[in-house]
Protein backbone atom coordinates (compact mmCIF):
# COMPACT_ATOMS: atom_id res chain seq x y z
CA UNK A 1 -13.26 -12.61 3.04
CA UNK A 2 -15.93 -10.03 3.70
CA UNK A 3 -16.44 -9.71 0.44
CA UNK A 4 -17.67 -13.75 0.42
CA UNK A 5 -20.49 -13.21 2.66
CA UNK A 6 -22.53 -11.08 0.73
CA UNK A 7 -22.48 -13.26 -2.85
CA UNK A 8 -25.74 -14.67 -3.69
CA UNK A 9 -25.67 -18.51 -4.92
CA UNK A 10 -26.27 -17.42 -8.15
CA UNK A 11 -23.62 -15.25 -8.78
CA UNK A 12 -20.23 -17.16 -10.22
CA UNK A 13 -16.82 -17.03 -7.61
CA UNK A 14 -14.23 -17.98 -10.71
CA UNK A 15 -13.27 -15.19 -11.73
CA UNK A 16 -12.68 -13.44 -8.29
CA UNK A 17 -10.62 -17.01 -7.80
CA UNK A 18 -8.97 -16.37 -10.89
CA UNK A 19 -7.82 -12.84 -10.00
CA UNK A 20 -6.82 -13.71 -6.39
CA UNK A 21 -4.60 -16.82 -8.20
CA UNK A 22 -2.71 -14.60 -10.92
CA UNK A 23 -2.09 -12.14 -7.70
CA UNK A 24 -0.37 -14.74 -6.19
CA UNK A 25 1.66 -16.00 -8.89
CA UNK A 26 2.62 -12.16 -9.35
CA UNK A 27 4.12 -11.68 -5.92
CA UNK A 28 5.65 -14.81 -5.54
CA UNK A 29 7.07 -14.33 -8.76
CA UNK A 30 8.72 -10.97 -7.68
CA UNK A 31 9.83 -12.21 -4.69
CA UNK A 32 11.90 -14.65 -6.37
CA UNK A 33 13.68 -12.73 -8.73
CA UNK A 34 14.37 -9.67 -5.78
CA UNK A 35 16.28 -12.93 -3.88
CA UNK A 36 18.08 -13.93 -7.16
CA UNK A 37 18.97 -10.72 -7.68
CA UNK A 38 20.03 -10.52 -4.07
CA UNK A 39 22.24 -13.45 -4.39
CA UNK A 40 23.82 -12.16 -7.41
CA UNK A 41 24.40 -8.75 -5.47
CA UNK A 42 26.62 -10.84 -3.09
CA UNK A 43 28.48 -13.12 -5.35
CA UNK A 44 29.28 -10.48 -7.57
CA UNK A 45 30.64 -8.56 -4.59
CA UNK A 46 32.97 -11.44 -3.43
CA UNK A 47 33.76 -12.27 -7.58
CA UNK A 48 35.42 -8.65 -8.30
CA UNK A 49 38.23 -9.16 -5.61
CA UNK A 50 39.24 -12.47 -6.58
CA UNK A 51 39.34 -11.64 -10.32
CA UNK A 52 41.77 -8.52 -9.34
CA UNK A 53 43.85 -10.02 -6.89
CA UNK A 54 42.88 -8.54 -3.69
CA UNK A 55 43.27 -10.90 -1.49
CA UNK A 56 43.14 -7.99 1.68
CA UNK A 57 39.55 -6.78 0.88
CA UNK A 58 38.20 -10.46 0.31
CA UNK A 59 40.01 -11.68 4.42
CA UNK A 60 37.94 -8.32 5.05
CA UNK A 61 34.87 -9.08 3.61
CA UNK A 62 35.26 -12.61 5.19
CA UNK A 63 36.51 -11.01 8.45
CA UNK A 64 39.04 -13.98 8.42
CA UNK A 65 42.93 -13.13 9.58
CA UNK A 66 45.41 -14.84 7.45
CA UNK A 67 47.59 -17.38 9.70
CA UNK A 68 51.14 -16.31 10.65
């Protein structure tokens, strides 16, 4: 914002605009694909013990206890 202060009226904001826009769109861009690849992290932990049968490691992932 300093930076704002010290422009003349003559000199053209846009493509200071246009820079601070595209770094924007960057980071929000990688901050959604670090949470999809978050979310794929998890299922794909809780997907490899159903496929193989384990039904023990998924009541401990869960931290559920299997009624008697």
């Amino acid at each position: 914002m300093s930076t704002l202060l010290f422009l003349s009226p003559t000199e053209n904001p846009a493509p200071g605009l246009a820079a601070a826009g595209l770094n924007l769109m960057i980071g929000l861009a990688l901050i959604s694909i670090s949470l999809v690849l978050c979310a794929m992290v998890c299922v794909l932990s809780c997907v490899q013990p159903i496929a193989s049968g384990e039904i023990a490691s998924i009541r401990r992932l869960t931290g559920r206890r299997a009624a008697a």
